[in-house]
Each structure stands twice: as C-alpha cells, then as structure tokens.
Protein backbone atom coordinates (compact mmCIF):
# COMPACT_ATOMS: atom_id res chain seq x y z
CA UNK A 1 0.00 0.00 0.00
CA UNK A 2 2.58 2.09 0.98
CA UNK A 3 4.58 1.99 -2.39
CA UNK A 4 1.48 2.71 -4.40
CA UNK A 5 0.05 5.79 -2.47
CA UNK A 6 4.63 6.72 -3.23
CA UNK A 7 4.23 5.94 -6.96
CA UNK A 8 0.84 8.14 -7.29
CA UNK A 9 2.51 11.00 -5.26
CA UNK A 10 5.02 10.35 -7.94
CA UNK A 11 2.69 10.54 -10.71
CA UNK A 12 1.14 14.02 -9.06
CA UNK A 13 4.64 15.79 -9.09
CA UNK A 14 5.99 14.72 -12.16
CA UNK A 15 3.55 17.58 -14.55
CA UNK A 16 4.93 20.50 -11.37
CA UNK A 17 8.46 19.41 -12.03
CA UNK A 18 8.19 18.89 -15.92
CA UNK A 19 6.65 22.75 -15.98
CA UNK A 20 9.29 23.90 -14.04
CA UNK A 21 12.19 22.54 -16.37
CA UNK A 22 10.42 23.98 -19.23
CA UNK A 23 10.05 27.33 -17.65
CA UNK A 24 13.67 27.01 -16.42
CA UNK A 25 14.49 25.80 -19.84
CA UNK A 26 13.25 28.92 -21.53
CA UNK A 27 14.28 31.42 -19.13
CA UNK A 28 17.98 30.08 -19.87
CA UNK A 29 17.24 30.26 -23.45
CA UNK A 30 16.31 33.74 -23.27
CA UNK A 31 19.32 34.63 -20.83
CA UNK A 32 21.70 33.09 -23.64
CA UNK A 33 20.01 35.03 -26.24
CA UNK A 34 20.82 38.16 -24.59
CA UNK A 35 24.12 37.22 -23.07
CA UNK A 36 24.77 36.29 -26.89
CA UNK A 37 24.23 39.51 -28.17
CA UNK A 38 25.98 41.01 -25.70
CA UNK A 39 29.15 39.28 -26.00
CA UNK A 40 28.83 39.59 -29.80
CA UNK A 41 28.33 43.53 -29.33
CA UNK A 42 31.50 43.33 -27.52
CA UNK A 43 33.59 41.22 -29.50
CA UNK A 44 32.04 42.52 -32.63
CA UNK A 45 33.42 46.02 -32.05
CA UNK A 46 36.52 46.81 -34.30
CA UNK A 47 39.46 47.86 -32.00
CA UNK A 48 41.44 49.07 -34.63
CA UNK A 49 43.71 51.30 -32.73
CA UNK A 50 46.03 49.42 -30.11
CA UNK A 51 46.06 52.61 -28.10
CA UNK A 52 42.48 52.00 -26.87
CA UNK A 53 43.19 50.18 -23.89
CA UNK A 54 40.78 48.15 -22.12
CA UNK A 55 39.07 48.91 -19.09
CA UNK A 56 38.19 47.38 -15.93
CA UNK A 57 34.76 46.61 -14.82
CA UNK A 58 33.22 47.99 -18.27
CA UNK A 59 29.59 46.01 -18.62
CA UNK A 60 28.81 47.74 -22.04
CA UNK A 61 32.56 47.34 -23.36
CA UNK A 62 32.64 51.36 -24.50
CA UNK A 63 35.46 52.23 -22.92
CA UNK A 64 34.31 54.22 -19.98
CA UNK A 65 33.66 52.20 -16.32
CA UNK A 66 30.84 51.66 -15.23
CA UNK A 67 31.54 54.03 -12.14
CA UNK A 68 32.68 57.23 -14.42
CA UNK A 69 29.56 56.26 -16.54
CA UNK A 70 27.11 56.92 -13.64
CA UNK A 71 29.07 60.06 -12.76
CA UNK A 72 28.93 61.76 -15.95
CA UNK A 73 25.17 60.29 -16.50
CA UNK A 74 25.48 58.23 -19.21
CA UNK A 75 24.48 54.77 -19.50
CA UNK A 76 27.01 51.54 -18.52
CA UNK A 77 24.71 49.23 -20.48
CA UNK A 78 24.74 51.33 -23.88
CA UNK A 79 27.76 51.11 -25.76
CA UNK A 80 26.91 53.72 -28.24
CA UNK A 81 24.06 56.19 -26.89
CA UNK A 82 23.66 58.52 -29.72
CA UNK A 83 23.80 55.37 -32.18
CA UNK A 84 26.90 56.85 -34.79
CA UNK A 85 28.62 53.52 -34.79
CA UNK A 86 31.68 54.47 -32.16
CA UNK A 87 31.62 53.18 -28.80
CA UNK A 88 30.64 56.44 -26.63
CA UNK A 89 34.10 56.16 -24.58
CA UNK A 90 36.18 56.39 -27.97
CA UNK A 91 34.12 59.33 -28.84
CA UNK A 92 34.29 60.97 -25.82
CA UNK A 93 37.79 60.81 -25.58
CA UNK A 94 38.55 62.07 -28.66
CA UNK A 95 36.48 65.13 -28.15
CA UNK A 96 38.10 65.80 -24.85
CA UNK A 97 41.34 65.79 -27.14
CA UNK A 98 39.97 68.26 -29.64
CA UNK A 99 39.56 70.53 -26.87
CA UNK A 100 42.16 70.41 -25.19
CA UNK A 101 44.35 70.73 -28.24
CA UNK A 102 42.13 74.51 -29.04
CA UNK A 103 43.01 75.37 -25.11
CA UNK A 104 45.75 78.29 -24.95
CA UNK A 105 48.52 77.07 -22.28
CA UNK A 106 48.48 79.15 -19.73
CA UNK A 107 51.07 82.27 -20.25
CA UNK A 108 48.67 83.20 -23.12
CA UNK A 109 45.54 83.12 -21.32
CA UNK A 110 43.25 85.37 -20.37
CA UNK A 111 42.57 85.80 -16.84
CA UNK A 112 39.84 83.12 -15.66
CA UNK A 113 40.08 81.56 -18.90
CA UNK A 114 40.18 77.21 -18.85
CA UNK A 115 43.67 76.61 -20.07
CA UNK A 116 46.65 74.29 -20.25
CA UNK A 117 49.40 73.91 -17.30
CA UNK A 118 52.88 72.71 -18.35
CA UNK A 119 56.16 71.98 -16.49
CA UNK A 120 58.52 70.89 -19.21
CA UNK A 121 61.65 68.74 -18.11
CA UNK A 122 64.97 67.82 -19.14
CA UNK A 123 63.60 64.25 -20.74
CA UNK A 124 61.39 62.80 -23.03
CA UNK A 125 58.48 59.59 -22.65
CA UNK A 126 57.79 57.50 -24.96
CA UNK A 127 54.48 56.00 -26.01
CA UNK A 128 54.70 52.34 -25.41
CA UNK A 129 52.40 51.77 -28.40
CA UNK A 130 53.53 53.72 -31.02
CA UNK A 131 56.95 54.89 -29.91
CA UNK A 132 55.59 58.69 -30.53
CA UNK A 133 58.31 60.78 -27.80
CA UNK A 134 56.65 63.85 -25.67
CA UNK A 135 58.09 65.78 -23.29
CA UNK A 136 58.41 63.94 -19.84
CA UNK A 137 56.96 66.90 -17.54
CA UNK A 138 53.57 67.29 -15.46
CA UNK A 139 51.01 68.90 -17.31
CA UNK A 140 47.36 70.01 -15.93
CA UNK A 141 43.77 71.27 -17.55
CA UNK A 142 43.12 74.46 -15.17
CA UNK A 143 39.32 75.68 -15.03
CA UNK A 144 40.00 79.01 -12.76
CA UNK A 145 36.16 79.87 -12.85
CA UNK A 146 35.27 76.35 -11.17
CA UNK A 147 38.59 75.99 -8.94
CA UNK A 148 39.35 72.71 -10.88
CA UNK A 149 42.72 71.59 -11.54
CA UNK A 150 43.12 67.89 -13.54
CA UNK A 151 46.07 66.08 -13.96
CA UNK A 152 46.75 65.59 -17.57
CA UNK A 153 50.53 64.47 -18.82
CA UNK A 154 51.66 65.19 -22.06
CA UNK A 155 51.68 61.50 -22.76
CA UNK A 156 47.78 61.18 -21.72
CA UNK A 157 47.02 63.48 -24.02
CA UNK A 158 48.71 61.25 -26.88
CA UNK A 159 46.32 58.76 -26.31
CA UNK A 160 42.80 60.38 -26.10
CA UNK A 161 43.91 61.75 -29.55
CA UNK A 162 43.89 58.13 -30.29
CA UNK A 163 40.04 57.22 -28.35
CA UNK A 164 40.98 56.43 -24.98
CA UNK A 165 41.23 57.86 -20.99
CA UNK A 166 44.18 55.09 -20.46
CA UNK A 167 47.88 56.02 -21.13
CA UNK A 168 51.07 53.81 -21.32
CA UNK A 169 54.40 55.76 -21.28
CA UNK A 170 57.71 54.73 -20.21
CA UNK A 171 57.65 57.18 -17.66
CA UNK A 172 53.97 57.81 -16.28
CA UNK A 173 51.47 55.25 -16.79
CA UNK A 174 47.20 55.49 -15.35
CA UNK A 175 43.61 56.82 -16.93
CA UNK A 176 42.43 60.17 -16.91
CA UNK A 177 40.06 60.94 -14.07
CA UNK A 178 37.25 61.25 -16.28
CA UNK A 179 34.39 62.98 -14.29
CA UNK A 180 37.00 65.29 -13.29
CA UNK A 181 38.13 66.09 -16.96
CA UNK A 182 34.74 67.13 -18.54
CA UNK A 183 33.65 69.54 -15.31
CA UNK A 184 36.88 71.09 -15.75
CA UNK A 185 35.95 71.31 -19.42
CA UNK A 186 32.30 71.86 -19.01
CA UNK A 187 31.53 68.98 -21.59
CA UNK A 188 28.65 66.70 -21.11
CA UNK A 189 27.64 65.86 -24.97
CA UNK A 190 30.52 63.86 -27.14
CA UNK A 191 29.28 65.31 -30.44
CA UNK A 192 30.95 67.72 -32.74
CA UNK A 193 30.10 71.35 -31.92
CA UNK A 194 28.48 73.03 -34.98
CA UNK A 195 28.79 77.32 -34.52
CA UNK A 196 25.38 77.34 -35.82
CA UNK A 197 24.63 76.10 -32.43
CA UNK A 198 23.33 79.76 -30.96
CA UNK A 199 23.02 80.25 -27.59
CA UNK A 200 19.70 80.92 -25.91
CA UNK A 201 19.25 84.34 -24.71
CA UNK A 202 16.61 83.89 -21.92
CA UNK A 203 16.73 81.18 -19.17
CA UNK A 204 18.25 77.55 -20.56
CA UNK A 205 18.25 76.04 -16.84
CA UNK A 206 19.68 72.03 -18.05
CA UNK A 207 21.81 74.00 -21.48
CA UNK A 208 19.95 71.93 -23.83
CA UNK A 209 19.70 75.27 -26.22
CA UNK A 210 15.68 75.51 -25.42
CA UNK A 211 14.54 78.00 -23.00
CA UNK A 212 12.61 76.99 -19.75
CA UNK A 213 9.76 78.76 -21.05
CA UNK A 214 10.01 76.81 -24.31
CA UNK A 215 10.19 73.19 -22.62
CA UNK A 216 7.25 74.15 -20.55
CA UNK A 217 5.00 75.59 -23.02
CA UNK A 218 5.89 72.56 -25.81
CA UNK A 219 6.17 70.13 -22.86
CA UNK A 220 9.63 69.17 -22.27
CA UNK A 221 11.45 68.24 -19.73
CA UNK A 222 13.00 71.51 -18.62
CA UNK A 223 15.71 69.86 -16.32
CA UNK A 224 16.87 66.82 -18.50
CA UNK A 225 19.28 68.45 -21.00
CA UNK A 226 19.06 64.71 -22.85
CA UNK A 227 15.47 63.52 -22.31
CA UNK A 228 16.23 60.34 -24.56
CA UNK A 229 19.75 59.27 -23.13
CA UNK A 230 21.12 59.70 -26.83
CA UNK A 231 23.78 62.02 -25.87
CA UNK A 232 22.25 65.02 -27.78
CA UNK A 233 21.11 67.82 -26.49
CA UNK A 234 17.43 68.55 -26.31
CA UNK A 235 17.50 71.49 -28.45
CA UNK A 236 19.42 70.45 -31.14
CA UNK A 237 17.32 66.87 -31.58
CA UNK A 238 14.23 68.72 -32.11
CA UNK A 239 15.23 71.15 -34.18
CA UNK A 240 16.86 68.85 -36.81
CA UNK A 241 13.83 66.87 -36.37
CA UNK A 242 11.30 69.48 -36.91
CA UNK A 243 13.76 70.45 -39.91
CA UNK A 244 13.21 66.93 -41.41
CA UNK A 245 9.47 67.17 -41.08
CA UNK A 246 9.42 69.97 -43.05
CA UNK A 247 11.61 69.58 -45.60
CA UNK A 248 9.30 66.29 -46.15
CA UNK A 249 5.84 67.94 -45.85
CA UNK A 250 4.25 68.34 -49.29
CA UNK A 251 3.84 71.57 -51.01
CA UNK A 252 0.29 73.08 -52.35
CA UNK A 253 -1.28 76.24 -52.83
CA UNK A 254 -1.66 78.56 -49.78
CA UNK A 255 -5.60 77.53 -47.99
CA UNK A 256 -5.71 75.37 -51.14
CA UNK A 257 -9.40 73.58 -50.39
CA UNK A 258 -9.71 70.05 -49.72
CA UNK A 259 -6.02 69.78 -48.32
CA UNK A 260 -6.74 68.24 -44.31
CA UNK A 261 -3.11 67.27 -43.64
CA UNK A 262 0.13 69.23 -42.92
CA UNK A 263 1.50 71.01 -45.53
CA UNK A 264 3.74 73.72 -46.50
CA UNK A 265 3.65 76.54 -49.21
CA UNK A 266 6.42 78.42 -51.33
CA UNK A 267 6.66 82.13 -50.94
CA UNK A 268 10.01 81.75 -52.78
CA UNK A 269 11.76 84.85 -53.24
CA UNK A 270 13.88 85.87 -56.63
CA UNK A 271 17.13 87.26 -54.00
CA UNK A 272 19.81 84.99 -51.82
CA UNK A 273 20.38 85.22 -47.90
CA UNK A 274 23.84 84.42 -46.86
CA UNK A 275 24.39 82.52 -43.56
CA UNK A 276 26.28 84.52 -40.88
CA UNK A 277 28.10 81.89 -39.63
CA UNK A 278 29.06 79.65 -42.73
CA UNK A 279 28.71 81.54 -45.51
CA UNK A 280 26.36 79.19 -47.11
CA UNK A 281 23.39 80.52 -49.56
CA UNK A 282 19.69 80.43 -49.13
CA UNK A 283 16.48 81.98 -50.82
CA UNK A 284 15.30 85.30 -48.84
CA UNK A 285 12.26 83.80 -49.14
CA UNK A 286 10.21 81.40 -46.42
CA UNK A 287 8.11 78.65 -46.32
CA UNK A 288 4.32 78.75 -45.04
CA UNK A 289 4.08 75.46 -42.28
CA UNK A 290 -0.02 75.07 -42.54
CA UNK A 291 -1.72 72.68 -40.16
CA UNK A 292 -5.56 72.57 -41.40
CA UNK A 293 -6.77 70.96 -38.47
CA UNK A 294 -5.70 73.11 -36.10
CA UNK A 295 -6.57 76.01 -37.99
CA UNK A 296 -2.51 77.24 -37.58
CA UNK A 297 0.26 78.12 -39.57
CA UNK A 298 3.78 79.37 -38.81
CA UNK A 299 6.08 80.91 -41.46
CA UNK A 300 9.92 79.48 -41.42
CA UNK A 301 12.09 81.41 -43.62
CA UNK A 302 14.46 79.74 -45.50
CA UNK A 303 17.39 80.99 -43.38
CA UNK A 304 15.58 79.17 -40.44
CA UNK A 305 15.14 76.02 -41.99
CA UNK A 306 19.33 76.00 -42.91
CA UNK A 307 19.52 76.87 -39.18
CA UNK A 308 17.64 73.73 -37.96
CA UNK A 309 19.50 71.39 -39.97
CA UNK A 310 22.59 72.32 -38.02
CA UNK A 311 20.43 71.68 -34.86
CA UNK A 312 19.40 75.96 -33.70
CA UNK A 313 16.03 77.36 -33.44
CA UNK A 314 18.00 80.73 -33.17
CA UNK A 315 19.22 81.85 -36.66
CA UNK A 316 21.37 84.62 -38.32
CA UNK A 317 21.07 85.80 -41.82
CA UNK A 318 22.30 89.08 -43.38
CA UNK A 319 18.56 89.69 -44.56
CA UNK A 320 16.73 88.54 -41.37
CA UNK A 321 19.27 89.33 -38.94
CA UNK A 322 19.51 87.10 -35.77
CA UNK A 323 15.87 85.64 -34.14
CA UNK A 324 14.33 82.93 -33.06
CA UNK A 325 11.54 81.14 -34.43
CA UNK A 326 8.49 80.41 -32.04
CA UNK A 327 9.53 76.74 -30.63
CA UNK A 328 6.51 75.82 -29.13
CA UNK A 329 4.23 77.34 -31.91
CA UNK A 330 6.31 75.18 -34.01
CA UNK A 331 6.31 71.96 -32.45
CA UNK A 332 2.32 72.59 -31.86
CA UNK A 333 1.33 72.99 -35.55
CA UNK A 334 4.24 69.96 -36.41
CA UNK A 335 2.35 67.36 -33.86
CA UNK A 336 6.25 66.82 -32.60
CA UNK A 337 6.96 64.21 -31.74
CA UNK A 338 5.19 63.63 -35.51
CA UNK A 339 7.01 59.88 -35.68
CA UNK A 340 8.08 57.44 -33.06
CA UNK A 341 11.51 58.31 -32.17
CA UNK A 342 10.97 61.95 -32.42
CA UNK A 343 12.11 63.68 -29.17
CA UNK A 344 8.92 63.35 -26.68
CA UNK A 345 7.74 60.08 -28.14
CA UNK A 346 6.17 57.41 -25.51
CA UNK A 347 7.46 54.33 -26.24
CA UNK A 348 5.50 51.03 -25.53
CA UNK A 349 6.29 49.25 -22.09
CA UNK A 350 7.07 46.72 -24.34
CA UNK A 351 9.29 48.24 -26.55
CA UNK A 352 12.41 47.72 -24.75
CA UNK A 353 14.95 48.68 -27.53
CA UNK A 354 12.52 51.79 -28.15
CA UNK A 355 12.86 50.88 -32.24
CA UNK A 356 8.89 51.23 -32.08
CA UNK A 357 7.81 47.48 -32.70
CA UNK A 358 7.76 44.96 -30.03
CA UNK A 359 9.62 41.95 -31.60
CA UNK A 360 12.34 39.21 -30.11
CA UNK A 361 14.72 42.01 -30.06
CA UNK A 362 12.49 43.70 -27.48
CA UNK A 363 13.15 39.97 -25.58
CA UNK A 364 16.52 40.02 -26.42
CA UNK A 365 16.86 43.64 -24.72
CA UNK A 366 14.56 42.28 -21.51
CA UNK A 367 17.29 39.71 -21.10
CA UNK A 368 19.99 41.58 -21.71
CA UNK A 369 19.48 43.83 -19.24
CA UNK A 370 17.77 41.28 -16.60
CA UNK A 371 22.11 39.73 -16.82
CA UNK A 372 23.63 43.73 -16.56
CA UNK A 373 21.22 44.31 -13.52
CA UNK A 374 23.21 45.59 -10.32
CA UNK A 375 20.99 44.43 -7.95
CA UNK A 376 22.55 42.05 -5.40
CA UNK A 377 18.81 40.82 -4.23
CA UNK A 378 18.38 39.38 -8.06
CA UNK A 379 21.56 37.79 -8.37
C-alpha cells in the first residue's frame, strides 16, 4: 500500500516538475540570447587602434567604467548612446582631445580663462604603443572659474587623440580621471560642436539650447538636458527633427481647399540670404508650415530652416538678422513628436529597444538587461 500511495505521489509531481524545467528551460534560453548579443556587441566592435586600452569593470565594453559612466550620467549598459557607430568612450575621448588641443597654455591666457598647465623637463616619454616621444613633464587642464585643476601628462594626451582615458608611457602610466576632466571642461555631450549652435538668450536652466519657457509651453522636460539618453542635447534633436518634417511635408497652394493634412507653401523669393556663420546661400524667401486641423500656420524662412539642420532654433542671416523662431508654436502645428523616435515620443512598455515594434529584439533587450542588472537581491 505504501509503495502505491509513493508511486501516485510520484505521478502528481511529475507535470509541477516537468513545468518547471520547461520554464527554467526557456528562461535560460532567453538569458543566452541576450548574453549572446551582448558578447557579440563586444567582440564585434573593431578595435582598430592598439592605443584604446581596455578597461576594468566595463559592462557595455565602450570604454568608460561603469563608475565614471554613472558620474557623468550616461548609461554603462549602452555602448553607443547617440547610435553613430563608435563606442561612446572612444568618442568621448577624442572630443576631450579636440579641446584640449584649441586650449591656450596658460602664459597666453586670459585671466579666468580654462587653459593648459605645463612643467617641461629635461627628458622625453615614450608611447609604449607607437613609440611617438613627448616631453616627460607634469602637465594640468586648469578651469579658474570652477577651482578645478586635472592632472593631464603630455603622454595622456597622446592617447585620447587616439580614443581612450588610459595612457602607457615609459615614464607615467594610469587613466584620466574622467568625471573630473569634462567639469573642468564643461563637456557633457561627445558630439561635434556646430557654430550654428546659438546660444539661448533667456533662461536655458539644463543647457539643452531651449529655453525653460520653451520646454514648458511645448512640454519638455526643462531639467533633462538629454530627455532620450542619446547624448544630444534637447535642443538640437528637435530642431533637426522638426527640420526633417518639413523639408518632407508636401507643397500646395496657400488655404488650397480640400487639403486636411500638414502642408507647406512656397513664398520663394527671386534674392539669396547668406548665412552669418558659414557663408552658405539660401532663398530670402520662407516657407508657409499650414496645419488645417488646427486652424494654424507658422512661417519658417528659408534661413531658419538652414539653421535647424545644423540643430538651432536661433538663426542669423544678413537679410533677417539674428531671431528665433516660435519653438513651441512650431512643435504645436508639427504634432512633434510627428514619428516614433521623435524627441517626446512614448514608447510602448514593451518596446524595450525603443525601435517602435515589439519583436524578439524587445526579448533580447529584456534579457539583456535582466544579466547587466546591479541588484545584489536578483543575483
């Protein structure tokens, strides 16, 4: 009696435990998909340069640790944040370089100016890479206005010409304290500055080259400089963006009947604008933005539009001077965010990779970044 009431308490586990091996069966599946990709991201990138160095405790393999990732807010499980292809440590480095290089040293300064600090010496390093020689002496970046002083050798510099915060000379060897390097810089964004790139002239509280007043009317976050994490600023994504809308919107007669969608209209001029800042050509004339269904309509000279392209709401022509377009106007009669992806858009809970379909990537992502969490109470 005893061994059948066993074998039918058997029989009663045996569809508990079969469920749980499947469910543990898929859950690994899934965790291998994403470690997969992971690994492949990793191994995948090029390192063509021998002068990018690895780094320690690097989850996203971009060349910036995990720790100086959360201190300069970007993200340790994103290789490349604003998508370009180049690992956002590489990128970052490299634009640290290009700055430094413009920096005057600091004889030639002008008082409370950020400049370079140099202490030549009787000697010269050598790069243990290349076998490029610099001069052997301490060197510093000095921010006077913030009271910030970073040590930065000659021989460091060598290397963040060539992508990375790590330096190997015969003579000084370590990484650049990052954090350190872009508030003494006043960087944030890795991205090429464009001069078309006005400043605001009212209140810009997070720099993202919208005013407060702006963000709040259009709805913006007026304290997240980078709403999307894509290492743009906010101003400059939207105004490309609403550029691109624009310059795709299809052109009919002004209050041409039976139109309901977004158009523009030419008031093309026979004359040329020249750009203040680049010299380039445009008409005089403008465009007429016309949104039927909201009864509104915006006009964006042509001078703007070259403007937005380079990422500035603010614009300076030698026929309409400097201005600013109305932002939130703008973005009103648009419908911004217009597609998914625009700045603003609400992705799906689903949509984990935010590419605006829920797929097996959007599983791939979930496990992905169920293996980079940092929580000890899911490990």
């Amino acid at each position: 009696m005893r061994r059948l009431r066993r074998a039918q308490q058997r029989d009663a586990r045996e569809p508990t435990i079969f469920k749980r091996r499947v469910v543990a069966a898929g859950t690994a599946a899934v965790i291998t998909l994403g470690a997969g990709l992971t690994i492949n991201k990793t191994l995948g990138a090029s390192v063509p340069d021998k002068h990018q160095l690895a780094v320690k405790q690097d989850m996203d393999g971009d060349f910036l640790a995990d720790r100086e990732e959360f201190a300069i807010g970007y993200k340790p499980f994103v290789a490349d944040q604003n998508r370009n292809g180049t690992p956002d440590g590489l990128e970052l480095a490299t634009r640290c370089a290009a700055i430094i290089a413009q920096l005057p040293w600091q004889d030639d300064a002008a008082p409370g100016a950020t400049c370079k600090w140099h202490a030549p010496q009787f000697g010269l390093e050598t790069c243990e890479i290349c076998g490029q020689t610099v001069n052997m002496g301490p060197a510093t970046i000095v921010n006077p206005r913030l009271g910030v002083e970073v040590k930065c050798p000659l021989i460091a510099m060598h290397y963040m010409e060539h992508g990375s915060f790590n330096y190997a000379g015969d003579v000084q060897r370590g990484r650049i304290d990052v954090p350190a390097l872009m508030w003494a810089l006043e960087l944030r964004f890795p991205g090429e500055p464009d001069e078309h790139q006005l400043p605001v002239s009212a209140n810009d509280l997070d720099g993202d080259l919208l005013t407060d007043n702006e963000e709040l009317a259009a709805g913006y976050n007026l304290y997240d400089a980078d709403q999307d994490e894509d290492l743009t600023p906010d101003g400059v994504e939207l105004a490309r963006q609403c550029a691109q809308v624009i310059e795709a919107l299809p052109i009919h007669e002004p209050n041409e009947p039976g139109v309901g969608e977004l158009y523009k209209a030419s008031f093309m001029q026979r004359g040329i604008e020249l750009c203040e800042i680049c010299g380039e050509s445009v008409n005089m004339g403008y465009w007429q933005v016309i949104n039927p269904k909201l009864h509104l309509s915006i006009e964006v000279p042509d001078i703007v539009r070259h403007y937005m392209l380079h990422g500035s709401f603010s614009y300076w022509g030698d026929r309409h001077g400097k201005g600013r377009i109305n932002v939130a106007l703008l973005a009103k009669i648009l419908e911004m965010p217009r597609r998914c992806g625009d700045l603003g858009t609400i992705f799906a809970p689903a949509d984990f990779n935010q590419d605006c379909k829920i797929d097996l990537a959007d599983l791939a992502k979930l496990a992905e970044n169920w293996l980079n969490s940092t929580d000890p109470n899911l490990r």
